[in-house]
PDB file of N, CA and C in Angstrom:
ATOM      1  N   UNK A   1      11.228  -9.670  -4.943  1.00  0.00           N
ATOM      2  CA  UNK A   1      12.306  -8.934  -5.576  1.00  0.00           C
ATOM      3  C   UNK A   1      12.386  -7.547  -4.947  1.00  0.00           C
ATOM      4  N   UNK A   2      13.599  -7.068  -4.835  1.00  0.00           N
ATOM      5  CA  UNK A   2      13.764  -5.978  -3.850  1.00  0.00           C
ATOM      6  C   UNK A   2      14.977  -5.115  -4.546  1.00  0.00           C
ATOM      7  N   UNK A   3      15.502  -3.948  -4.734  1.00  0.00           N
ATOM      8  CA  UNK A   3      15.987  -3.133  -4.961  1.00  0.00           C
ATOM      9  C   UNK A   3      16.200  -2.002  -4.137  1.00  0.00           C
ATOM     10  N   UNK A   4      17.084  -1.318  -4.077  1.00  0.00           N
ATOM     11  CA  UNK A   4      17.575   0.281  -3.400  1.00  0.00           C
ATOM     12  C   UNK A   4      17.892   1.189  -4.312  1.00  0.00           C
ATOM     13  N   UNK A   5      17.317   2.153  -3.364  1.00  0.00           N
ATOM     14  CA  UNK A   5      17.534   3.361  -3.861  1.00  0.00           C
ATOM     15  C   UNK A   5      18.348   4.447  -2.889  1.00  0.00           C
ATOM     16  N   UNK A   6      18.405   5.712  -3.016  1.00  0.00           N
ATOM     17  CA  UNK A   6      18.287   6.830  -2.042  1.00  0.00           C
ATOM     18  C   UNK A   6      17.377   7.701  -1.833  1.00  0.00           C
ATOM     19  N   UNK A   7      16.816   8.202  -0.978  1.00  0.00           N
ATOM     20  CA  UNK A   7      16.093   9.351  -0.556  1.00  0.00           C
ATOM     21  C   UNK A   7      16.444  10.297   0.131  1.00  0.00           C
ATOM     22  N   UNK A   8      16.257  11.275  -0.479  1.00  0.00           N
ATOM     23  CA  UNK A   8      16.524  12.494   0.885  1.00  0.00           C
ATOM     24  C   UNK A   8      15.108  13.184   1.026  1.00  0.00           C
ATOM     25  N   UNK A   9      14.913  12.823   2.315  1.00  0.00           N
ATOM     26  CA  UNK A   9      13.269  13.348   2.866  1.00  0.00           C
ATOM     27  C   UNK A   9      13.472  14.897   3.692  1.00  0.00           C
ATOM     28  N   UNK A  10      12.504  15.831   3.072  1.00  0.00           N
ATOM     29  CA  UNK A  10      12.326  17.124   3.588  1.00  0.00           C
ATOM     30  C   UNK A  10      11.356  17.032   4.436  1.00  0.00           C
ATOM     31  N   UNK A  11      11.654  17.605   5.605  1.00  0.00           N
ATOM     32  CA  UNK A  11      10.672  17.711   6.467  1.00  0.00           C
ATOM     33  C   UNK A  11       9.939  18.997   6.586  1.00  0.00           C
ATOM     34  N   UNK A  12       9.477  19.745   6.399  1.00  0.00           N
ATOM     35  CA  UNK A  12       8.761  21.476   6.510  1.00  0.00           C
ATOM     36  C   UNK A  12       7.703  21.789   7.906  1.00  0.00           C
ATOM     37  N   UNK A  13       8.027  21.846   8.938  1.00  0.00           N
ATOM     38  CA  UNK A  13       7.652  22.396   9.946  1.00  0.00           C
ATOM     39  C   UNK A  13       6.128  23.554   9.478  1.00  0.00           C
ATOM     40  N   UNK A  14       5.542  23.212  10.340  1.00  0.00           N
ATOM     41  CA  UNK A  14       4.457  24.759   9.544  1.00  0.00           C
ATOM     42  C   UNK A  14       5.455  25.934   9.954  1.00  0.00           C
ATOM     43  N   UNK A  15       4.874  26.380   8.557  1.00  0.00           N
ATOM     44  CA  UNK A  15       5.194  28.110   8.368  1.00  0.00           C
ATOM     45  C   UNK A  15       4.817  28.949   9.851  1.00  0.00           C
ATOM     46  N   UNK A  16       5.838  29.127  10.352  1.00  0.00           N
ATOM     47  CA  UNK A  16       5.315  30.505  11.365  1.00  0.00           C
ATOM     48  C   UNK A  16       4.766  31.937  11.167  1.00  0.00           C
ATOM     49  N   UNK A  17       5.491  32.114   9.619  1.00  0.00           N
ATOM     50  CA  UNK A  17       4.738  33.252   8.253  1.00  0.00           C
ATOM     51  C   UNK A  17       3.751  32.659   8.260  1.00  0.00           C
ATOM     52  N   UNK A  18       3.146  33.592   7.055  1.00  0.00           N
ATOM     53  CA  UNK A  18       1.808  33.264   6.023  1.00  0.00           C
ATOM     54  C   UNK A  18       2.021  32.180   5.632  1.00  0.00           C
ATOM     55  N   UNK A  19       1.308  30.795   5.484  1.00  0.00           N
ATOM     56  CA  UNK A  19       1.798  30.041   4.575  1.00  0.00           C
ATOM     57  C   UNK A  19       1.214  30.134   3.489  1.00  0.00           C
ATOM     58  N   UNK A  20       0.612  30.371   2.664  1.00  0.00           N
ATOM     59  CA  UNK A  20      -0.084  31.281   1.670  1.00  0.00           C
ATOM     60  C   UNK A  20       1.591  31.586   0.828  1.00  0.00           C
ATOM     61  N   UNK A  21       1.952  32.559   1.957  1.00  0.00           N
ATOM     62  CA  UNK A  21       3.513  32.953   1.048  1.00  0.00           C
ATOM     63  C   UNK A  21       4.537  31.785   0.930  1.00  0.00           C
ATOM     64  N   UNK A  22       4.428  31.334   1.932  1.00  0.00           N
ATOM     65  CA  UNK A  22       5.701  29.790   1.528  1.00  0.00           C
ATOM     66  C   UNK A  22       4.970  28.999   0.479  1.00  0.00           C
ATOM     67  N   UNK A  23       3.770  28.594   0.214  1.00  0.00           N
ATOM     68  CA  UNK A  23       3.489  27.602  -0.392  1.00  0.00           C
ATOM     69  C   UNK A  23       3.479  28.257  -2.339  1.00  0.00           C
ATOM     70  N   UNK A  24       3.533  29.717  -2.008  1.00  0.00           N
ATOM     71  CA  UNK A  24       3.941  30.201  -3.397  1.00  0.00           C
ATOM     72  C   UNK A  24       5.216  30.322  -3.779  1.00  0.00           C
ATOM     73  N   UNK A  25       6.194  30.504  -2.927  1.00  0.00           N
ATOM     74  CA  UNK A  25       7.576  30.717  -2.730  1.00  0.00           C
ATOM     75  C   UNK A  25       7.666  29.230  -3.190  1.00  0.00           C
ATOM     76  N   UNK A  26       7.813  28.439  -2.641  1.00  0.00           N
ATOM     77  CA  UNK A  26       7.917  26.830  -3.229  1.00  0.00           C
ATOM     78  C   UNK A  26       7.423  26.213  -4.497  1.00  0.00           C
ATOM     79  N   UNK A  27       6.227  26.697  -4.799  1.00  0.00           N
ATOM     80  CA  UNK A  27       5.607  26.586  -5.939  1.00  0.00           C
ATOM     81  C   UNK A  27       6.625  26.885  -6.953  1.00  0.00           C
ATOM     82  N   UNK A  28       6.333  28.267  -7.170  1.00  0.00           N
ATOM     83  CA  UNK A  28       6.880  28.933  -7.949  1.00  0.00           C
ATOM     84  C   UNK A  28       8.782  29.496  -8.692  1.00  0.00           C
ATOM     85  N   UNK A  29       9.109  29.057  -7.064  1.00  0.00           N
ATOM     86  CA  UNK A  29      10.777  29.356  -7.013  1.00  0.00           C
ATOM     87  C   UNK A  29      11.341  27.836  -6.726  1.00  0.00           C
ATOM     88  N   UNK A  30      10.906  27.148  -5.417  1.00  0.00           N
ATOM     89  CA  UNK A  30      11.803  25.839  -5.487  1.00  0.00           C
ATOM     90  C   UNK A  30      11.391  24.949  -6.055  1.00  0.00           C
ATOM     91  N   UNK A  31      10.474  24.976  -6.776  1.00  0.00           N
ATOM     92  CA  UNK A  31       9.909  23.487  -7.111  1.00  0.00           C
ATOM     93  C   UNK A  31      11.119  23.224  -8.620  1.00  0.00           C
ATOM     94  N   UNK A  32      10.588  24.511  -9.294  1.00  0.00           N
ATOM     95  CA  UNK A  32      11.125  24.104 -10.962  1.00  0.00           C
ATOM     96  C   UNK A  32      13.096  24.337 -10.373  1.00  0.00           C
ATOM     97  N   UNK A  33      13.569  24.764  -9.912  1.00  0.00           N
ATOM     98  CA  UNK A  33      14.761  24.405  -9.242  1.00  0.00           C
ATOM     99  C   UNK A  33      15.546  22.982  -8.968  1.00  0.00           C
ATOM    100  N   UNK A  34      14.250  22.568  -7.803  1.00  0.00           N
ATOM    101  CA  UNK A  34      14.440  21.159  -7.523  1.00  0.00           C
ATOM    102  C   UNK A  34      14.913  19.991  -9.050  1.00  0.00           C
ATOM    103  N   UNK A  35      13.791  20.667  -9.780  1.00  0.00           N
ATOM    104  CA  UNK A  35      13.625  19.463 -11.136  1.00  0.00           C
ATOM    105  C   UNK A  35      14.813  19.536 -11.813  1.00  0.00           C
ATOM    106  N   UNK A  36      15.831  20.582 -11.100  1.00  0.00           N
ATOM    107  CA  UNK A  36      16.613  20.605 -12.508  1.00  0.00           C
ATOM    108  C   UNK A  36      17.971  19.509 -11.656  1.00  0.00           C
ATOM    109  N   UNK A  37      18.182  19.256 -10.554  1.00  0.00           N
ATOM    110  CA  UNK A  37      19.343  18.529  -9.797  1.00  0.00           C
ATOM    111  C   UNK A  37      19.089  17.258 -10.747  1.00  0.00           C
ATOM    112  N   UNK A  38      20.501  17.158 -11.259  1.00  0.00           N
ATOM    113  CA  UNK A  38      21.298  15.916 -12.192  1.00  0.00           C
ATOM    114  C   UNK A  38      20.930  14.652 -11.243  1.00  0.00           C
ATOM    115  N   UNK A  39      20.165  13.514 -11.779  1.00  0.00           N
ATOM    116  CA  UNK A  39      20.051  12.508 -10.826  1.00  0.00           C
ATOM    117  C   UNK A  39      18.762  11.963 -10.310  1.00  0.00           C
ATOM    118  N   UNK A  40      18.205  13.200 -10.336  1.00  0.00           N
ATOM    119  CA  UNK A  40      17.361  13.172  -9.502  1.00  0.00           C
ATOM    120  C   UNK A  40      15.926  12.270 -10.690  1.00  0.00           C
ATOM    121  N   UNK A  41      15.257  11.222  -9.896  1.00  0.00           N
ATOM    122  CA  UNK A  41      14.264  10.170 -10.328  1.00  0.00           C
ATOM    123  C   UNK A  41      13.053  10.417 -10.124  1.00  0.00           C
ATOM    124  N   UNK A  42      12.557  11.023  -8.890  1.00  0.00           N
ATOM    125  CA  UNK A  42      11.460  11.612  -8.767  1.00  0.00           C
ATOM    126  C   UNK A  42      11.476  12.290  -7.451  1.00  0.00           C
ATOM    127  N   UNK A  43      10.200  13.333  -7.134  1.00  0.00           N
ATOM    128  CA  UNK A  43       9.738  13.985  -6.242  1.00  0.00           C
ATOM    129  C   UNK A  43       8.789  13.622  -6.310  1.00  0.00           C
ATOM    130  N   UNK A  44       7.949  13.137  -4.613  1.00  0.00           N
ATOM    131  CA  UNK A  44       7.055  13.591  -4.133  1.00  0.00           C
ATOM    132  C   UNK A  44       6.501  14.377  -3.399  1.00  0.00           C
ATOM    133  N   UNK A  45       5.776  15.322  -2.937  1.00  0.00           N
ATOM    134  CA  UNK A  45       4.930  16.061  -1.800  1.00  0.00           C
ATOM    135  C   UNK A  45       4.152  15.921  -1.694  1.00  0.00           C
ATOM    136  N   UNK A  46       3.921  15.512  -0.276  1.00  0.00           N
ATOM    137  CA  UNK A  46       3.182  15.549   0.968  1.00  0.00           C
ATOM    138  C   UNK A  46       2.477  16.857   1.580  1.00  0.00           C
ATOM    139  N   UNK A  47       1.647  17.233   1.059  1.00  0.00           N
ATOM    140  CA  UNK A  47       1.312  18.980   1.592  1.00  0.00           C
ATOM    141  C   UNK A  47       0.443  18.335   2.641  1.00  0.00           C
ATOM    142  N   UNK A  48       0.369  19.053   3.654  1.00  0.00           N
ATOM    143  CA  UNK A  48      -0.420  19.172   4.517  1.00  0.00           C
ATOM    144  C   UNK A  48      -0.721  18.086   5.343  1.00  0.00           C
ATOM    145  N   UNK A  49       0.457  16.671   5.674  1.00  0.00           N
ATOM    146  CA  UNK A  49      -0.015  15.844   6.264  1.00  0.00           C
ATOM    147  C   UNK A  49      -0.573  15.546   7.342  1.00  0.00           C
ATOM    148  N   UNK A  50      -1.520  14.432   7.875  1.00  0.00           N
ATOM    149  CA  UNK A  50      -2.025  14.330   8.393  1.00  0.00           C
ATOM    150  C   UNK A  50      -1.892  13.390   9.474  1.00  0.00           C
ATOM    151  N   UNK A  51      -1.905  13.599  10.696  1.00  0.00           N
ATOM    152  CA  UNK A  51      -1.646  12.842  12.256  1.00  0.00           C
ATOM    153  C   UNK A  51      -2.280  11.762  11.906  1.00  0.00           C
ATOM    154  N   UNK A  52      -2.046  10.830  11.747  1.00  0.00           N
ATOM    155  CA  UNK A  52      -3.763   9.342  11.885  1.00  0.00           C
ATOM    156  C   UNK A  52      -3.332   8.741  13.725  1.00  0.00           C
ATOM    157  N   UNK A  53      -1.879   9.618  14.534  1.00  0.00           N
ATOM    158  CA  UNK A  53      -2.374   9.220  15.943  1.00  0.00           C
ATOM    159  C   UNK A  53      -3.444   9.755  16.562  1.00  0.00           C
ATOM    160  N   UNK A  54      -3.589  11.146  16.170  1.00  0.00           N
ATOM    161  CA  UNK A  54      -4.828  12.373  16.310  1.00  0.00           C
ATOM    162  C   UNK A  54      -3.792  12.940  16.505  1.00  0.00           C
ATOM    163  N   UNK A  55      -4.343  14.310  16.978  1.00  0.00           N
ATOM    164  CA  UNK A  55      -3.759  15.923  17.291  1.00  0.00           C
ATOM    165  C   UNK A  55      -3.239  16.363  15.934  1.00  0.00           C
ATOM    166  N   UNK A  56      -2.643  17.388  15.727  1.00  0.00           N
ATOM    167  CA  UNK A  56      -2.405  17.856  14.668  1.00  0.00           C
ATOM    168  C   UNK A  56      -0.789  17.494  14.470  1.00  0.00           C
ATOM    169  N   UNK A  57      -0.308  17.796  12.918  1.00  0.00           N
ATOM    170  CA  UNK A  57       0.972  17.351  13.175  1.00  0.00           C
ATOM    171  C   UNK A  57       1.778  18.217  12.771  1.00  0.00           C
ATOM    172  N   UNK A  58       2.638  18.328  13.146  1.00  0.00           N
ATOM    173  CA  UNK A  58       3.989  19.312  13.041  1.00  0.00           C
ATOM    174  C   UNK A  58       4.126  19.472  11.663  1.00  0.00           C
ATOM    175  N   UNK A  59       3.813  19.416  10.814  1.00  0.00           N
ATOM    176  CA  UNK A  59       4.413  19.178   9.113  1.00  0.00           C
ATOM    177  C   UNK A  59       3.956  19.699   8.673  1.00  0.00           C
ATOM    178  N   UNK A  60       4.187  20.896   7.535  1.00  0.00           N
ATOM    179  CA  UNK A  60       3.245  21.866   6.766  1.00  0.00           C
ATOM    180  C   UNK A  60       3.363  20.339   5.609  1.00  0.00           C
ATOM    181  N   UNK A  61       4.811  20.420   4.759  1.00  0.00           N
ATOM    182  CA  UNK A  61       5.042  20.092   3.814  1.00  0.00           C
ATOM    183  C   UNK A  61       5.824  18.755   3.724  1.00  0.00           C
ATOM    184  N   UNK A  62       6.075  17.486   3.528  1.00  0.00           N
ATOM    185  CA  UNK A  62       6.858  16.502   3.722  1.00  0.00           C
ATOM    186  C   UNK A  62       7.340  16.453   1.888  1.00  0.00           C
ATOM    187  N   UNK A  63       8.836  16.292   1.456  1.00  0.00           N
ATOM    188  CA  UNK A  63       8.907  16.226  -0.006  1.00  0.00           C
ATOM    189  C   UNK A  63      10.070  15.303   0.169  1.00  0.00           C
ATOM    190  N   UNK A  64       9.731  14.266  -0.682  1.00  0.00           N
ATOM    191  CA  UNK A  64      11.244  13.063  -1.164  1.00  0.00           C
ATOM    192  C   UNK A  64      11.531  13.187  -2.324  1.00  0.00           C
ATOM    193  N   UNK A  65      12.928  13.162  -2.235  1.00  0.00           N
ATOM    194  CA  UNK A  65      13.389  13.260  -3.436  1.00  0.00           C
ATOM    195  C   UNK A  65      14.012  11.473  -3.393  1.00  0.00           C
ATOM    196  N   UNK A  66      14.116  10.867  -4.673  1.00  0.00           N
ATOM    197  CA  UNK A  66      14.551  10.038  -4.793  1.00  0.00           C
ATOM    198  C   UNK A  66      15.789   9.695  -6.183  1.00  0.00           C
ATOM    199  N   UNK A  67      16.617   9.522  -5.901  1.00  0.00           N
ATOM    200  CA  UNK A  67      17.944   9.034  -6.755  1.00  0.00           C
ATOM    201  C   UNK A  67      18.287   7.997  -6.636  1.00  0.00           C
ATOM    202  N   UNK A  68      19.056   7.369  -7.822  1.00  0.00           N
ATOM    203  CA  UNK A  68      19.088   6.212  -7.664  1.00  0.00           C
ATOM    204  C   UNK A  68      20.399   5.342  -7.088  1.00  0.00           C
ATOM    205  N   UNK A  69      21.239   5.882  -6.025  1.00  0.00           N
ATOM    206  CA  UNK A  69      22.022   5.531  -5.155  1.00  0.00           C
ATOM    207  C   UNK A  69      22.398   6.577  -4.507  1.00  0.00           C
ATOM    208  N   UNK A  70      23.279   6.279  -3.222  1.00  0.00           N
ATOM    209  CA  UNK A  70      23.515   7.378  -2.547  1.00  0.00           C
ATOM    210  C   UNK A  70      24.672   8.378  -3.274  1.00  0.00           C
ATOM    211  N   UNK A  71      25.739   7.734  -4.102  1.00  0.00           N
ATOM    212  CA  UNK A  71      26.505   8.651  -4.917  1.00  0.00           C
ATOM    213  C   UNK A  71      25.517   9.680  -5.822  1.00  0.00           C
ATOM    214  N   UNK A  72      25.185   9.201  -6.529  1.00  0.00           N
ATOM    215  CA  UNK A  72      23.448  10.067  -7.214  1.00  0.00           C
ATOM    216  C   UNK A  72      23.449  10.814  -6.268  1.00  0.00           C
ATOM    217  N   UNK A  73      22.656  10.795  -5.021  1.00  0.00           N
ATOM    218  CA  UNK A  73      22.393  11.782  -4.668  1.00  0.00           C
ATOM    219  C   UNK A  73      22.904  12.948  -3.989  1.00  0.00           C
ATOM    220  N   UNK A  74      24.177  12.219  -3.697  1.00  0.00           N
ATOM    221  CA  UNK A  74      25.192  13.301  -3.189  1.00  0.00           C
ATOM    222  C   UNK A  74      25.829  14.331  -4.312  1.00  0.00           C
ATOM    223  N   UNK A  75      25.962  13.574  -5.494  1.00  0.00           N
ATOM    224  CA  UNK A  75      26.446  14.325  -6.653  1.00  0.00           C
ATOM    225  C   UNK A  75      25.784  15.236  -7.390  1.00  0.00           C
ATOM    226  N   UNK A  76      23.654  14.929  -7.084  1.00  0.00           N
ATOM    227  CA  UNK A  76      22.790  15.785  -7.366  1.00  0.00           C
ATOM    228  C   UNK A  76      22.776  17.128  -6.701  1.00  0.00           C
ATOM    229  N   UNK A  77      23.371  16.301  -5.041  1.00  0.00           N
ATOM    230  CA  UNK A  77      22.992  18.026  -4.229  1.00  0.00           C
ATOM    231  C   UNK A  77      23.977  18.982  -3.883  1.00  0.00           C
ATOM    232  N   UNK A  78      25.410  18.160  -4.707  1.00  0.00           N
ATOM    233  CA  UNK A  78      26.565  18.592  -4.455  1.00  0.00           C
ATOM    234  C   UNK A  78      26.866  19.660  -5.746  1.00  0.00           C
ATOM    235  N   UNK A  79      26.274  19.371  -6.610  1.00  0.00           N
ATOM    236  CA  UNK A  79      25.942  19.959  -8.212  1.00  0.00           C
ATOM    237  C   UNK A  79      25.390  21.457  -7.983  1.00  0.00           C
ATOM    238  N   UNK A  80      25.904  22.729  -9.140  1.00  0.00           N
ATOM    239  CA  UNK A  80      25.985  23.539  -9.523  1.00  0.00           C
ATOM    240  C   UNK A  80      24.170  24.076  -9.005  1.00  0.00           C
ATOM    241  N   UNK A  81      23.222  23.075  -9.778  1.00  0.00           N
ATOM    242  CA  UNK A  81      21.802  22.967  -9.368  1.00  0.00           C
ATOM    243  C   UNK A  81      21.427  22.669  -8.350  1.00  0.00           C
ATOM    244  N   UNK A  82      22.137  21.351  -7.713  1.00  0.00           N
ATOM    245  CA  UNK A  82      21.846  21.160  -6.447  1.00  0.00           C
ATOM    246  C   UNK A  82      21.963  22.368  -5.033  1.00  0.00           C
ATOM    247  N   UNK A  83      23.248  23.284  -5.296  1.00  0.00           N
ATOM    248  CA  UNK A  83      23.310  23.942  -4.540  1.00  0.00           C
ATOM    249  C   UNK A  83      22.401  25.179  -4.780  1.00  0.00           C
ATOM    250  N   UNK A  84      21.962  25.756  -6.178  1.00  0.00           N
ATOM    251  CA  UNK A  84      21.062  26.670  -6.282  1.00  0.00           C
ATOM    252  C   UNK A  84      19.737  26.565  -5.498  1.00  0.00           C
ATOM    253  N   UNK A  85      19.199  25.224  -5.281  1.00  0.00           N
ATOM    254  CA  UNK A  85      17.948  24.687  -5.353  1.00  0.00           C
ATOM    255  C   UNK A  85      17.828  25.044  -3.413  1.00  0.00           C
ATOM    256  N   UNK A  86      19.082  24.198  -3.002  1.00  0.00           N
ATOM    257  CA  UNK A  86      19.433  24.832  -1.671  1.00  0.00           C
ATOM    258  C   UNK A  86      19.441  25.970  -1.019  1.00  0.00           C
ATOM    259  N   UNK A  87      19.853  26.755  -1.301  1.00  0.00           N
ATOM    260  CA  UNK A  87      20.240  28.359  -1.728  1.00  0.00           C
ATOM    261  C   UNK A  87      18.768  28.679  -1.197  1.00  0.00           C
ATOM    262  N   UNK A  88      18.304  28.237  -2.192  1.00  0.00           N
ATOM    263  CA  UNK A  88      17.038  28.655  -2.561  1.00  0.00           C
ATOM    264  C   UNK A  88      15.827  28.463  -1.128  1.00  0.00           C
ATOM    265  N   UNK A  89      15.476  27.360  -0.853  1.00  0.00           N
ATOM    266  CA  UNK A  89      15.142  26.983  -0.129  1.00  0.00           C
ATOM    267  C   UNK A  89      15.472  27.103   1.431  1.00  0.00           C
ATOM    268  N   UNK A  90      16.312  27.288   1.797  1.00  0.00           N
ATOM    269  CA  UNK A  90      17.482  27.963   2.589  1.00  0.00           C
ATOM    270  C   UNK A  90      16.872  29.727   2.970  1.00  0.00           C
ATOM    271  N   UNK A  91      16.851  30.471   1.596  1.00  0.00           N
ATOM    272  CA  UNK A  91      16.377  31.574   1.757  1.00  0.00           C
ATOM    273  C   UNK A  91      14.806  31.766   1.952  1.00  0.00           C
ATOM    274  N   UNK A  92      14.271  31.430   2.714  1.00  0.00           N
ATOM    275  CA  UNK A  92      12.831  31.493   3.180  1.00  0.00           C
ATOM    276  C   UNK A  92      11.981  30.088   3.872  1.00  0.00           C
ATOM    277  N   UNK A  93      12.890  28.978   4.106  1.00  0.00           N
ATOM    278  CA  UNK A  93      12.614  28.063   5.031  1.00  0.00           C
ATOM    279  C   UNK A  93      13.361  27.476   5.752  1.00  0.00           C
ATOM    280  N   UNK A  94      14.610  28.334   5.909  1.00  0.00           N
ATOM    281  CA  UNK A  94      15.744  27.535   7.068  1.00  0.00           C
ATOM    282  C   UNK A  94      15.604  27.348   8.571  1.00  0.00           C
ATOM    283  N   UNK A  95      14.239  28.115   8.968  1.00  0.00           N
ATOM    284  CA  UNK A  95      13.969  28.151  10.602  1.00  0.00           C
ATOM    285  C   UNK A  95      13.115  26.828  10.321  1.00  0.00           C
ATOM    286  N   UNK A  96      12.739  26.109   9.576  1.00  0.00           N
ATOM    287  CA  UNK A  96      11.836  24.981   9.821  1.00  0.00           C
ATOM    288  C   UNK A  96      11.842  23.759   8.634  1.00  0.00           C
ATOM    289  N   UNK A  97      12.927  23.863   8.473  1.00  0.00           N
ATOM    290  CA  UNK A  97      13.653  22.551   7.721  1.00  0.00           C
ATOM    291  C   UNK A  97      14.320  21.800   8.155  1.00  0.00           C
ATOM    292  N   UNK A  98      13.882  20.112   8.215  1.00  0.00           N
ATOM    293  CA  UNK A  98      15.206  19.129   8.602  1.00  0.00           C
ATOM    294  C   UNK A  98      14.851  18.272   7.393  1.00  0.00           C
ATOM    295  N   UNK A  99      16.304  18.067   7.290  1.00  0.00           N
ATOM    296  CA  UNK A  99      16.780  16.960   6.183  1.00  0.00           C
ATOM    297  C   UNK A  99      17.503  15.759   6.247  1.00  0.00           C
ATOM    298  N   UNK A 100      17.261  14.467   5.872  1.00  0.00           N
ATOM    299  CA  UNK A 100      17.079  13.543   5.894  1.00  0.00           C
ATOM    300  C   UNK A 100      17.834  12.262   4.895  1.00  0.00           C
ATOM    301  N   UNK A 101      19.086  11.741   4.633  1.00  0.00           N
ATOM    302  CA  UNK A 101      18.884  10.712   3.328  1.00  0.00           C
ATOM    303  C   UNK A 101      19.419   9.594   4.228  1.00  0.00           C
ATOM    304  N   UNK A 102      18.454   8.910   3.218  1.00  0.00           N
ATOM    305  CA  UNK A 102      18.657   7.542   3.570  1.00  0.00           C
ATOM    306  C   UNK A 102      18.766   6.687   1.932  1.00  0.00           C
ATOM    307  N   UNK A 103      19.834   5.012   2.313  1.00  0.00           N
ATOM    308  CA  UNK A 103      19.319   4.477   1.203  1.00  0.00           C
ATOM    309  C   UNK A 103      18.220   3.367   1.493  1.00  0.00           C
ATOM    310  N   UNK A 104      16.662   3.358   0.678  1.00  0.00           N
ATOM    311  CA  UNK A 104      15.596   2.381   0.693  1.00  0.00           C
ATOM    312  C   UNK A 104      15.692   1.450   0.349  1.00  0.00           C
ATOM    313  N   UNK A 105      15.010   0.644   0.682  1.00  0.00           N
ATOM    314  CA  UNK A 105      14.750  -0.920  -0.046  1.00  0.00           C
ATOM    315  C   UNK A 105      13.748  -0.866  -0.466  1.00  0.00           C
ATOM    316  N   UNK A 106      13.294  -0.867  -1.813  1.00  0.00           N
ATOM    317  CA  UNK A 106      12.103  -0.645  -1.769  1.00  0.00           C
ATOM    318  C   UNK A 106      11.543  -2.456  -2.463  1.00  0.00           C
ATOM    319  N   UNK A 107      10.446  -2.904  -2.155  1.00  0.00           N
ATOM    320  CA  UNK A 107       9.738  -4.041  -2.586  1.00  0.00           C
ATOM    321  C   UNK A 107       8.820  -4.244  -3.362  1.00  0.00           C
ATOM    322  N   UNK A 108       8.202  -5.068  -3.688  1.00  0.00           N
ATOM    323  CA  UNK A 108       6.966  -4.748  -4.297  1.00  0.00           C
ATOM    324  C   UNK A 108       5.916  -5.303  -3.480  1.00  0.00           C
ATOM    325  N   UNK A 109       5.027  -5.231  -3.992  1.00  0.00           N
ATOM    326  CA  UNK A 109       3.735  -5.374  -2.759  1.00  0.00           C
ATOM    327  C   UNK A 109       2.990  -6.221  -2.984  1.00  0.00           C
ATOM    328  N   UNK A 110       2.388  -7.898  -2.054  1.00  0.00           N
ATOM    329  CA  UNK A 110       2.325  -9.054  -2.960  1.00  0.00           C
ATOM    330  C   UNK A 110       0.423  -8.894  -2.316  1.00  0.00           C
ATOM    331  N   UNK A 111      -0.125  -7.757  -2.438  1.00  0.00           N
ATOM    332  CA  UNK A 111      -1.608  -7.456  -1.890  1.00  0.00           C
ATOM    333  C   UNK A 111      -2.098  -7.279  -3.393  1.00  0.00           C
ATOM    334  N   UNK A 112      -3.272  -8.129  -3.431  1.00  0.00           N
ATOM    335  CA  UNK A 112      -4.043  -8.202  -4.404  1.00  0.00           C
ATOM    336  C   UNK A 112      -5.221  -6.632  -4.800  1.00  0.00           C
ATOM    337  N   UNK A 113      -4.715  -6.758  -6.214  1.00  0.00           N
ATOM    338  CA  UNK A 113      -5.448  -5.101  -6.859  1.00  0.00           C
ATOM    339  C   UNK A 113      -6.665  -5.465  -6.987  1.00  0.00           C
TER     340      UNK A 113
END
């Protein structure tokens, strides 16, 4: 059984600042922002991911947002909140942000617990 969704995946480049200061700036200013976009099903972050090719990897921060179609999510980021949250984010990580939506398929997973 299989279902879709949407995602829009943040990508966060490391901080060329302190990241010390971005990761409070986000904390503190975009996170409770984010929560408020109409639509929106969940967030995850990814802090600090990790290469498993080796070397280090380009990514301070990786964050998905997930809605539950692509209208959802256009209407979340197109929204009064949505654009604050932007705004927001925008003002202290626009040299190292790419953004991303896609709609998923997501499955379930037939590997024994």
């Amino acid at each position: 059984m299989s279902n879709t969704v949407a995602k829009l995946f943040v990508f966060y480049n490391v901080p060329e600042a302190d990241q010390a200061v971005f990761d409070q700036q986000y904390q503190d200013s975009h996170i409770p922002l984010a929560k408020k976009i109409p639509g929106l099903r969940n967030m995850d972050l990814a802090r600090k991911p990790r290469n498993l090719m080796g070397g280090s990897s380009p990514y301070h921060l990786i964050a998905t947002l997930t809605f539950d179609n692509m209208a959802a999510l256009k209407a979340g980021m197109g929204s009064p909140e949505g654009q604050e949250a932007g705004n927001n984010i925008m003002s202290f990580a626009s040299n190292y942000i790419t953004m991303l939506s896609s709609e998923v398929e997501v499955t379930e997973s037939t590997a024994v617990h």
